[in-house]
Protein backbone atom coordinates (compact mmCIF):
# COMPACT_ATOMS: atom_id res chain seq x y z
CA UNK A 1 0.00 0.00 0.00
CA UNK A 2 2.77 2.13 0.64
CA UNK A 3 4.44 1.83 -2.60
CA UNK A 4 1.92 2.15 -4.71
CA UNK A 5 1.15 5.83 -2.48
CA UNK A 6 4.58 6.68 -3.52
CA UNK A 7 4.40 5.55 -6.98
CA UNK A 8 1.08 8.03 -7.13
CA UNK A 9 3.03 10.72 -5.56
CA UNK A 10 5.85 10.31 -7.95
CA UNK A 11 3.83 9.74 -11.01
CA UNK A 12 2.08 13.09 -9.80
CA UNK A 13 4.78 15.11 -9.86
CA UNK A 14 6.09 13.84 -12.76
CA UNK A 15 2.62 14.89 -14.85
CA UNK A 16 3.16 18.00 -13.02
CA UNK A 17 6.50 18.89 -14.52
CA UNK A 18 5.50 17.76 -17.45
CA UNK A 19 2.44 20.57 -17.77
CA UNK A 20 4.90 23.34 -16.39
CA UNK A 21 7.42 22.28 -19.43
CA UNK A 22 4.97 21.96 -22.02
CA UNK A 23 3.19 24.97 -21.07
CA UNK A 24 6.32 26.63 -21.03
CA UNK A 25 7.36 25.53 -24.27
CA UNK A 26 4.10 25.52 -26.05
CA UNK A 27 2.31 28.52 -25.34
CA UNK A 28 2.58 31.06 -27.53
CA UNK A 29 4.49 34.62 -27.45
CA UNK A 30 2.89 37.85 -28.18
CA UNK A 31 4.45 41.06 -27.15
CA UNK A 32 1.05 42.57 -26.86
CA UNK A 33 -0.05 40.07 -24.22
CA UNK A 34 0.33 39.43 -20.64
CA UNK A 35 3.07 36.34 -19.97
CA UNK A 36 0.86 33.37 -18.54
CA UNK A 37 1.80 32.83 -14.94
CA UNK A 38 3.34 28.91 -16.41
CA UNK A 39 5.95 30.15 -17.99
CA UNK A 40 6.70 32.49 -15.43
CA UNK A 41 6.58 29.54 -12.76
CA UNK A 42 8.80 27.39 -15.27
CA UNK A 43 11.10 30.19 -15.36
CA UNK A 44 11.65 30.51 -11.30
CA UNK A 45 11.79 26.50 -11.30
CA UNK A 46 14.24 26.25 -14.38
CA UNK A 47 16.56 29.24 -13.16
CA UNK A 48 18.87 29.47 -10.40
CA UNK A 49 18.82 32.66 -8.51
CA UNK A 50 22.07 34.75 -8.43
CA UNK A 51 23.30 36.43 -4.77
CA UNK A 52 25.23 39.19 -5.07
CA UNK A 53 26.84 40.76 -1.98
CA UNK A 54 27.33 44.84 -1.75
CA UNK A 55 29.40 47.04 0.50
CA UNK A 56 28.37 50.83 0.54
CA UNK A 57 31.06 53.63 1.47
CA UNK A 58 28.98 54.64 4.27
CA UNK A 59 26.02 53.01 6.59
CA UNK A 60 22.89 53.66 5.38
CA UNK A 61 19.35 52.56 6.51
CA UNK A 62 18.58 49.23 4.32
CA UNK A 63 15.23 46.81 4.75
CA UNK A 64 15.32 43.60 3.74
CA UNK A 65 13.06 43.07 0.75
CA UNK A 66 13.54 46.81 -0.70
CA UNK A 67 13.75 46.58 -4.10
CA UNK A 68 16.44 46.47 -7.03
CA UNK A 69 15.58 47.69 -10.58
CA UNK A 70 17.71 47.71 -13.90
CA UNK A 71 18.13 51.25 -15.74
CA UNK A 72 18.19 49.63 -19.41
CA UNK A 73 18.41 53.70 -20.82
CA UNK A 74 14.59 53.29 -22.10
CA UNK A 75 12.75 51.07 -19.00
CA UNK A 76 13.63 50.30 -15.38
CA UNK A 77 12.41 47.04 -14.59
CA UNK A 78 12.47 44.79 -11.18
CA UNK A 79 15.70 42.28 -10.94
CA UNK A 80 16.21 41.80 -7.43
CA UNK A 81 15.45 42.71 -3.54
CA UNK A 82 17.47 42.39 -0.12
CA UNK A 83 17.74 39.17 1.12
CA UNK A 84 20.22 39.98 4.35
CA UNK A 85 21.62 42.77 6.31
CA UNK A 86 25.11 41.34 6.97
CA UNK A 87 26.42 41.72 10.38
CA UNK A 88 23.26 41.42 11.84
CA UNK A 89 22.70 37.33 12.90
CA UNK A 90 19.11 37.84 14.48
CA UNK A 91 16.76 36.66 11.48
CA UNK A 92 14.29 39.33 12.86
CA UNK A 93 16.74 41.84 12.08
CA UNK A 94 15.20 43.64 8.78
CA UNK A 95 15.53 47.20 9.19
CA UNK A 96 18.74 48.48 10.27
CA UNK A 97 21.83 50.87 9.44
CA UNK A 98 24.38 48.89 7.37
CA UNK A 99 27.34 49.08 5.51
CA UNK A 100 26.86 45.26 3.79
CA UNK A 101 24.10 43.38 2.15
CA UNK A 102 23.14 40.89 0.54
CA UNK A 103 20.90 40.79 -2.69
CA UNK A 104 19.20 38.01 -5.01
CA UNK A 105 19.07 38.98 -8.25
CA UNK A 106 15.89 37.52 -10.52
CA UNK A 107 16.17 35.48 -13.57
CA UNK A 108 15.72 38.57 -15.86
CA UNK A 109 18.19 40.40 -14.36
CA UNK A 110 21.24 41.00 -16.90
CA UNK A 111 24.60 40.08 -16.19
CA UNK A 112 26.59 42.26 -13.74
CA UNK A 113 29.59 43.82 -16.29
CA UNK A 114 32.59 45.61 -14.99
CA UNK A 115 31.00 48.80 -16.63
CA UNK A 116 27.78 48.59 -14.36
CA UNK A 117 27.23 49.90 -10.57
CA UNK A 118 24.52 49.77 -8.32
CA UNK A 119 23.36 53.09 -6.64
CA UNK A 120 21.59 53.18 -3.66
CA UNK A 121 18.99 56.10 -3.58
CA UNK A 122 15.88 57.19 -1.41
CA UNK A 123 12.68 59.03 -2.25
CA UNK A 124 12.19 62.21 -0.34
CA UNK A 125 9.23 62.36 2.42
CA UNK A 126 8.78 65.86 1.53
CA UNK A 127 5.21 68.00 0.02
CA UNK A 128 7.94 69.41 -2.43
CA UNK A 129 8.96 66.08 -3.82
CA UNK A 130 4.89 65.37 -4.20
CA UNK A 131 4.57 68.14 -6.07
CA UNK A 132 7.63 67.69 -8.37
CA UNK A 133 6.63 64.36 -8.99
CA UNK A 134 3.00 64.96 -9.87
CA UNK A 135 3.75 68.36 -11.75
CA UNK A 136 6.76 68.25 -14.12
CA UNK A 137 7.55 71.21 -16.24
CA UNK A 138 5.96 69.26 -19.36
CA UNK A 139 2.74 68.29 -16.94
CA UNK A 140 2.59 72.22 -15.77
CA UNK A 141 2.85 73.51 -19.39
CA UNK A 142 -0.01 70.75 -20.49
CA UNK A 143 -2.26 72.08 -18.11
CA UNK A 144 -1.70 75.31 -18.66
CA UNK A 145 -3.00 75.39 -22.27
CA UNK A 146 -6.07 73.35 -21.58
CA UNK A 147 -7.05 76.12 -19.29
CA UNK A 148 -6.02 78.93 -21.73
CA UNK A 149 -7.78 76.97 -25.08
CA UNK A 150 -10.95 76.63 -22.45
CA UNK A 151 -10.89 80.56 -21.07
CA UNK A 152 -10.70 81.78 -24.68
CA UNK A 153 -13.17 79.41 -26.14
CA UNK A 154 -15.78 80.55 -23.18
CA UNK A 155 -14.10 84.40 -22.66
CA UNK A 156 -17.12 85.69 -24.43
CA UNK A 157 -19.86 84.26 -22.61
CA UNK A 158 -18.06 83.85 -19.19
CA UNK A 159 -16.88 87.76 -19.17
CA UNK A 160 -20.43 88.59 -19.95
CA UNK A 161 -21.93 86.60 -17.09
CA UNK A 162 -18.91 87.85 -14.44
CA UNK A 163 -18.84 91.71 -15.56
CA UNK A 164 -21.99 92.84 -14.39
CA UNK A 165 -21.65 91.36 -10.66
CA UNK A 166 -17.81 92.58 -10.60
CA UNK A 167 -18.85 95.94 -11.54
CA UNK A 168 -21.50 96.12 -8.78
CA UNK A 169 -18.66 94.73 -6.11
CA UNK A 170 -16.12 96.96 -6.99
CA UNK A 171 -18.18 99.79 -7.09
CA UNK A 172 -19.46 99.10 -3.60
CA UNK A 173 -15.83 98.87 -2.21
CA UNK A 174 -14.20 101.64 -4.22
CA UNK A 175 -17.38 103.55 -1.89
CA UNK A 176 -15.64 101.48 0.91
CA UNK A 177 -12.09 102.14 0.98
CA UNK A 178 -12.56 105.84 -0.22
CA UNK A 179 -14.63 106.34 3.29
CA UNK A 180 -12.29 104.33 5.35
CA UNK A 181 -9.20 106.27 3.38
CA UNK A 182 -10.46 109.58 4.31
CA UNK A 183 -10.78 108.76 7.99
CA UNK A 184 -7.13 106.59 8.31
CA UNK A 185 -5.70 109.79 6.83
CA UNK A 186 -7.56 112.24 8.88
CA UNK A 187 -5.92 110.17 11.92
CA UNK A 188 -2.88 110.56 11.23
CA UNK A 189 -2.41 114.01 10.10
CA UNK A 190 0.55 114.88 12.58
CA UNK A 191 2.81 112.22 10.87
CA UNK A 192 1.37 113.26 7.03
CA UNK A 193 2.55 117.12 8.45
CA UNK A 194 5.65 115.96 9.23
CA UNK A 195 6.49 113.97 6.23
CA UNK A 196 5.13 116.52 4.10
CA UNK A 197 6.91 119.79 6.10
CA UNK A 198 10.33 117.63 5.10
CA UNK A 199 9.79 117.03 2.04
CA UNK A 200 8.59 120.88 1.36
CA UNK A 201 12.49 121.76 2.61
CA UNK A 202 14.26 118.81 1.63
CA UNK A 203 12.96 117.89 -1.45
CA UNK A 204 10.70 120.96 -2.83
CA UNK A 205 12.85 124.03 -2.22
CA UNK A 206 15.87 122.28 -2.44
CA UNK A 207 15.13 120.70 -5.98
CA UNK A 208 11.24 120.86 -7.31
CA UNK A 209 11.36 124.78 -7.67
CA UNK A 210 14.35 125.26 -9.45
CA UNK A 211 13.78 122.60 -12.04
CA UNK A 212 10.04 124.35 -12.40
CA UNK A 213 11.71 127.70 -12.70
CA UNK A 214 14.65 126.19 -15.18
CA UNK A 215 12.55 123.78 -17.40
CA UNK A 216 8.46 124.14 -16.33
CA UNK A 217 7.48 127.99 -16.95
CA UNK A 218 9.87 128.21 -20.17
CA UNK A 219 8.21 124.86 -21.45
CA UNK A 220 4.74 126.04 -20.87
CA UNK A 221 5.61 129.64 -21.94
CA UNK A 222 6.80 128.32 -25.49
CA UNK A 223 3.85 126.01 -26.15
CA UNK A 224 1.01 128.56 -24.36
CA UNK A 225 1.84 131.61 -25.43
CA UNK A 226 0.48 132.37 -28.80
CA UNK A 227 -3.21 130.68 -27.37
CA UNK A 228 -2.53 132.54 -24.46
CA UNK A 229 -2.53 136.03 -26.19
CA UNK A 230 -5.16 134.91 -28.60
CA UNK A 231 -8.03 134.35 -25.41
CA UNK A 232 -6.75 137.07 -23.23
CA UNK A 233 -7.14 139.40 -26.34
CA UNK A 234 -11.11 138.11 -26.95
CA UNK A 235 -11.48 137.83 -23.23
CA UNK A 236 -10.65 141.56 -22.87
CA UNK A 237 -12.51 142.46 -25.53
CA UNK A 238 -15.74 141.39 -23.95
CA UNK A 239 -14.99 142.32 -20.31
CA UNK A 240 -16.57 146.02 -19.52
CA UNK A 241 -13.97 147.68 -17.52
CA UNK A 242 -16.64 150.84 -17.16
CA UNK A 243 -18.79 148.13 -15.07
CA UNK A 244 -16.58 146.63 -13.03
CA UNK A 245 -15.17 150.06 -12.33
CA UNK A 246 -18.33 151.74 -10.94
CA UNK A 247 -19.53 149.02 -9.15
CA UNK A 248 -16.01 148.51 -7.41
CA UNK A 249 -16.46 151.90 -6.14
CA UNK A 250 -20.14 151.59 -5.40
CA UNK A 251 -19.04 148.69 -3.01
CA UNK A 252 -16.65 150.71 -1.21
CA UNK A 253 -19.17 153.57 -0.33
CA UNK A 254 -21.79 153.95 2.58
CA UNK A 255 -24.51 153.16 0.51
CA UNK A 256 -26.95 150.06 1.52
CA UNK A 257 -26.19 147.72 -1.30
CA UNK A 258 -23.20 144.92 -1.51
CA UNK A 259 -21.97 142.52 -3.92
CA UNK A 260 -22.23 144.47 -7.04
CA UNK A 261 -18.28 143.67 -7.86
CA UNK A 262 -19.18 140.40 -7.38
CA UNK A 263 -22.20 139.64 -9.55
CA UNK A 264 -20.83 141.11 -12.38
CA UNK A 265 -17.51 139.38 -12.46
CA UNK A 266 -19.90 136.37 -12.10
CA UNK A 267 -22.38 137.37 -14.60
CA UNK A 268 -18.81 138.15 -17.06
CA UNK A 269 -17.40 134.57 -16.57
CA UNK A 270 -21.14 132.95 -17.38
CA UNK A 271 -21.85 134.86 -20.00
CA UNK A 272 -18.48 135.99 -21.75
CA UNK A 273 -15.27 133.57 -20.30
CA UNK A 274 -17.07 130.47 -20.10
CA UNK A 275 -17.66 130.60 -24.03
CA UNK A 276 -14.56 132.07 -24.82
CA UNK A 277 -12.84 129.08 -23.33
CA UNK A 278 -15.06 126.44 -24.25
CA UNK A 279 -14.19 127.43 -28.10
CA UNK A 280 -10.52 127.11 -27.68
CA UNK A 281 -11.14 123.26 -26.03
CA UNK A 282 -9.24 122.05 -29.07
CA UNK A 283 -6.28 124.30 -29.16
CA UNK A 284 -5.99 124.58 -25.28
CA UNK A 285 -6.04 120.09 -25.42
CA UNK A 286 -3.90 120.47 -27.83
CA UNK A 287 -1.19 122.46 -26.00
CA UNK A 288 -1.70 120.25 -23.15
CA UNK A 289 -0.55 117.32 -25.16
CA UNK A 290 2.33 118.62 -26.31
CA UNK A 291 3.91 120.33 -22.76
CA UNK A 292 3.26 116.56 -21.26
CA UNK A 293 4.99 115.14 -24.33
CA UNK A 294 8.20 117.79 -23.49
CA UNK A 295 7.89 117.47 -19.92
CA UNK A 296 8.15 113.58 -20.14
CA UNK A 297 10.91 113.24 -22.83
CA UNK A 298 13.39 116.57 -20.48
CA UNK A 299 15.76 114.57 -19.08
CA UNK A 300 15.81 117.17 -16.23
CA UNK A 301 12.23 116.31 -15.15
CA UNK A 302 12.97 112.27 -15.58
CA UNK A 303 15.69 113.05 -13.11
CA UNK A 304 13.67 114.72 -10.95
CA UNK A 305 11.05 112.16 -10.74
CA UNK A 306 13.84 109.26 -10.56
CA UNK A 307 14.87 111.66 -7.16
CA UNK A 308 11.62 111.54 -5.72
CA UNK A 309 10.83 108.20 -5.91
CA UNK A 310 14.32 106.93 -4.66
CA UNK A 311 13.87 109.26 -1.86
CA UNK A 312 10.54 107.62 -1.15
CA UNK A 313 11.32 104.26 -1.63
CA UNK A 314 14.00 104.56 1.54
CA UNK A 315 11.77 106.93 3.39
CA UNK A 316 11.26 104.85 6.12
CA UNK A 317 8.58 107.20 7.86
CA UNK A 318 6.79 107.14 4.22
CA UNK A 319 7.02 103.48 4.08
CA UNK A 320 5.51 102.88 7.63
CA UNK A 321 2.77 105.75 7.27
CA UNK A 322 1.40 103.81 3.75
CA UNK A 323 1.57 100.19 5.16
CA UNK A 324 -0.49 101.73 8.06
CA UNK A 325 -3.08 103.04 5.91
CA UNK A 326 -2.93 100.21 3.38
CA UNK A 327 -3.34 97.40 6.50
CA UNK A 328 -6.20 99.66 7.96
CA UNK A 329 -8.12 100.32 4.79
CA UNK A 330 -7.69 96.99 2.43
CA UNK A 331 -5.83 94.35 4.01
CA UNK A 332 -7.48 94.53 7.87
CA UNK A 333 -10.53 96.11 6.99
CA UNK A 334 -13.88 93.96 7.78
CA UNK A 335 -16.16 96.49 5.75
CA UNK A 336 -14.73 95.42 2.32
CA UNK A 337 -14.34 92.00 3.30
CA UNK A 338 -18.28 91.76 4.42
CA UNK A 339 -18.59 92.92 1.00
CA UNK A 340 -17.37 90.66 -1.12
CA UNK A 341 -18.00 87.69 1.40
CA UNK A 342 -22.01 89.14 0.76
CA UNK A 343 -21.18 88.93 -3.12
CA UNK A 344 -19.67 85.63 -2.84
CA UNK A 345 -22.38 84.31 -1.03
CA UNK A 346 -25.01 85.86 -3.32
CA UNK A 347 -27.74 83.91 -5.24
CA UNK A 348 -26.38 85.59 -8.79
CA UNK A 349 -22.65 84.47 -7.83
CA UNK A 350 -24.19 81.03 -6.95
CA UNK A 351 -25.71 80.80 -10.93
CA UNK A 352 -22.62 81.97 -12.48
CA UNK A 353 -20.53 79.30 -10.43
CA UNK A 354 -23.34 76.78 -12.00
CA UNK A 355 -22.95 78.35 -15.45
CA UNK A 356 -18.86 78.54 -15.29
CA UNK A 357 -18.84 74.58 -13.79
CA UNK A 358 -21.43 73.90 -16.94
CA UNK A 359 -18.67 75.35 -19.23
CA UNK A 360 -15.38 74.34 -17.70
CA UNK A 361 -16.58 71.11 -16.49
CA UNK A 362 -15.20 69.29 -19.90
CA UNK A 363 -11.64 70.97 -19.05
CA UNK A 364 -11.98 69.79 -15.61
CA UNK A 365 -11.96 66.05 -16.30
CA UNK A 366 -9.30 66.48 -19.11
CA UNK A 367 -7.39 67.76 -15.97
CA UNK A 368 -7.85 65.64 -13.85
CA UNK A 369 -6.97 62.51 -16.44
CA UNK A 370 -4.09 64.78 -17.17
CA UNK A 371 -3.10 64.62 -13.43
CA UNK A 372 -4.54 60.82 -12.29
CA UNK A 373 -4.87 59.07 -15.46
CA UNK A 374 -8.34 57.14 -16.99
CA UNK A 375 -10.31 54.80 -15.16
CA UNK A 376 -10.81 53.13 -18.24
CA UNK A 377 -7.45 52.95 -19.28
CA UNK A 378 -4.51 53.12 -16.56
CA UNK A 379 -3.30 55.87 -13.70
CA UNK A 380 -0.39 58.13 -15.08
CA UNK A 381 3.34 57.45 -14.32
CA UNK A 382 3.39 60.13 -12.30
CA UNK A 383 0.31 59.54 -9.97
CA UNK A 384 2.15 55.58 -9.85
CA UNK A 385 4.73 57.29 -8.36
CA UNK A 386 2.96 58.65 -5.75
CA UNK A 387 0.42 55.83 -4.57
CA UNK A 388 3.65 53.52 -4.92
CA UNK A 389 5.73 55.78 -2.77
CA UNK A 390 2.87 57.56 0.03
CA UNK A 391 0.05 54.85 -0.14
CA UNK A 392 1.53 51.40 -0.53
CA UNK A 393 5.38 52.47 1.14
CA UNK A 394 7.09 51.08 -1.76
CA UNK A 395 10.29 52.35 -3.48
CA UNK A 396 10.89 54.29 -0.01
CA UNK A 397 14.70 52.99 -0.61
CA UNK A 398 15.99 51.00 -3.15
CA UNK A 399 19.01 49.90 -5.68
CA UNK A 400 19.24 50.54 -9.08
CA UNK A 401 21.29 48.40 -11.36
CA UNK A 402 23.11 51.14 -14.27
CA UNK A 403 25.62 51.24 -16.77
CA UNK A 404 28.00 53.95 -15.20
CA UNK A 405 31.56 53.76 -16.91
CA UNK A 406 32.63 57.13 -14.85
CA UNK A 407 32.34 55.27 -11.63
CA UNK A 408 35.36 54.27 -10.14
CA UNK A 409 36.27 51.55 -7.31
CA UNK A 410 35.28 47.75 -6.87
CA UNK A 411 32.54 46.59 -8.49
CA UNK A 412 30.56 45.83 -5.50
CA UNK A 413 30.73 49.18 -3.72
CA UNK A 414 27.39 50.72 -4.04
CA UNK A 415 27.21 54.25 -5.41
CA UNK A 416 25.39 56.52 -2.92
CA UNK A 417 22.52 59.58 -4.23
CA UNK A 418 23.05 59.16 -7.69
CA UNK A 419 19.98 61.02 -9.75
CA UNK A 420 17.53 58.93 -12.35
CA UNK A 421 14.71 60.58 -14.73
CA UNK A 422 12.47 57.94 -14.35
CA UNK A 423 12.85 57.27 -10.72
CA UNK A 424 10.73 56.61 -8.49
CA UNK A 425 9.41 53.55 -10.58
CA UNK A 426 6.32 53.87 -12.18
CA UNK A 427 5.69 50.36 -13.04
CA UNK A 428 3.10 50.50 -16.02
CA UNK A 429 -0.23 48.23 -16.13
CA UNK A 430 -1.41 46.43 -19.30
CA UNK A 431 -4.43 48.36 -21.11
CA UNK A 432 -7.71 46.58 -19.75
């Protein structure tokens, strides 16, 4: 009874072997399909597994069963893991700070050449190294034009929808911080006295009057004159001096009646200046125009201006007095920020977030299969990276395989913080 239980057991595993061989050797290859788990088990029966050990120039922290990947130039692939922390005889041992270890290297792994090293590296636990990782400069730039193609496709409609309630907001706290302005100034109008009584003798007298006196009046003197002459001569030839006389001197006698000076220099500018003035609008404009253009092309005046604003830019008292006024009015003030948290919590800015979601919500998934990847399809590299690294721990330290002919030393000193592309490893899925 007992031999023929052995002769079964034998006979099994021989029909066994058999099916991994044949299935090994039989089934067919297709680079577009996924390699059937029997020749993969052939494989790890057939193949021996190579240990390799390593010795790195410094202790580092190692685990045993972190990982080992091949940099073929175009793929990283899996070879290997950490078998043993050497110098460490407790089998429990599996996280430590080591100098030595010991790896097993897969079947596929290629053979170790005198031009190859293997670097140790570890991903960072920093936000910054998230955000690397999920937004490369190619990634940033990608995203950045499907926001631009779906603004300008929708600029029309969403400008139209946003303008009239941004109007009404700004209007209310332009009303706001004008208010609030005048009273933050009136508080303060010892230090504006101050600043402004040294700036009058520092600044003004010193430098602002003679540059007027040098560059200003014979500017405006050149360009004004001839319109000057021109309305003074039609303005005096509507003014009656015979009026203005007589009632000057009425004014200054005992009799009852006031004001007569008065009223008739009124009634002169209603009547006679005002027109005068208002048919010259083009020519006086027109003057205007070119004194500014002058004025802003005199090297003198750029100077000036260049003076001020240096002045005011160190001005510490300036600088201080502003970001007092600025804080109290804009940044720290709870009027304007009732008003646009009333705005944003308005029924029309409620629709137009329904309308803008109706007509960015397209660009919104292309985003975020931009950033994630397809459910349909597979998660991007860079997402892989992530889940692999923050959600499943993997790739938190591990040993890369690489051609390096720069590298000097034995061949089984590892290389310490050497820099990879593709690293982490994004390990790619098959399509479903």
């Amino acid at each position: 009874m007992l031999e023929l239980s052995l002769v079964r057991t034998i006979t099994g595993a021989i029909i066994w072997v058999g099916l991994l061989l044949a299935g090994f050797w039989l089934l067919p290859k297709s680079p577009d399909r996924v390699e059937h788990p029997l020749p993969q088990i052939g494989k790890y029966l057939l193949n021996s597994r190579l240990t390799l050990q390593l010795r790195f120039p410094e202790e580092c922290v190692v685990m045993v069963g972190d990982p080992v990947y091949y940099d073929g130039g175009t793929q990283i692939v899996p070879i290997g893991r950490v078998i043993r922390l050497k110098d460490y005889d407790d089998p429990e041992t599996y996280l430590a700070w080591t100098d030595h270890i010991e790896i097993e290297l897969f079947s596929n792994a290629p053979k170790v050449s005198s031009e190859m090293r293997f670097h140790y590296l570890e991903t960072p636990s920093s936000l910054e190294w998230v955000l690397s990782t999920m937004l490369p400069e190619s990634k940033r730039v990608e995203i950045g034009n499907l926001i631009v193609d779906s603004l300008q496709a929708h600029r029309e409609e969403l400008w139209g929808d946003l303008q009239p309630l941004l109007a009404s907001v700004l209007n209310e706290s332009q009303t706001v911080i004008m208010e609030d302005f005048q009273i933050a100034f009136a508080k303060r109008q010892t230090q504006v006295g101050a600043i402004s009584q040294k700036y009058r003798e520092e600044f003004v007298e010193t430098e602002v009057v003679p540059v007027f006196e040098r560059v200003v009046i014979p500017i405006v003197q050149q360009e004004a004159g001839d319109l000057v002459q021109v309305i003074g001569a039609e303005l005096w030839s509507q003014a009656s001096v015979w009026g203005l006389t007589w009632r000057y001197i009425y004014d200054r006698s005992p009799l009852p009646q006031r004001d007569l000076t008065r009223k008739e220099f009124e009634r002169f500018v209603n009547e006679k200046a005002i027109p005068i003035f208002e048919s010259h609008s083009d020519d006086i404009l027109d003057v205007q125009e070119k004194i500014f253009r002058r004025l802003s092309t005199n090297p003198e005046m750029s100077a000036l201006f260049n003076s001020l604003f240096s002045r005011m830019a160190r001005d510490e008292d300036l600088r201080q007095l502003v970001a007092e006024i600025l804080r109290e009015v804009i940044i720290d003030n709870p009027r304007l920020r009732d008003v646009w948290i009333s705005a944003w919590n308005s029924n029309e800015m409620h629709e137009l977030m329904a309308k803008v979601n109706d007509r960015l919500g397209p660009t919104v998934t292309k985003i975020g299969e931009s950033l994630f990847g397809n459910p349909r399809t597979a998660i991007t590299p860079e997402f892989s990276r992530v889940l692999r690294n923050r959600v499943m721990f993997k790739d938190l330290r591990f040993l890369v395989l690489a051609t390096d002919p720069t590298a000097v030393g034995p061949q089984e000193v590892v290389v310490l913080g050497k820099e990879f592309q593709n690293l982490p490893i994004h390990l790619p899925s098959h399509p479903r």
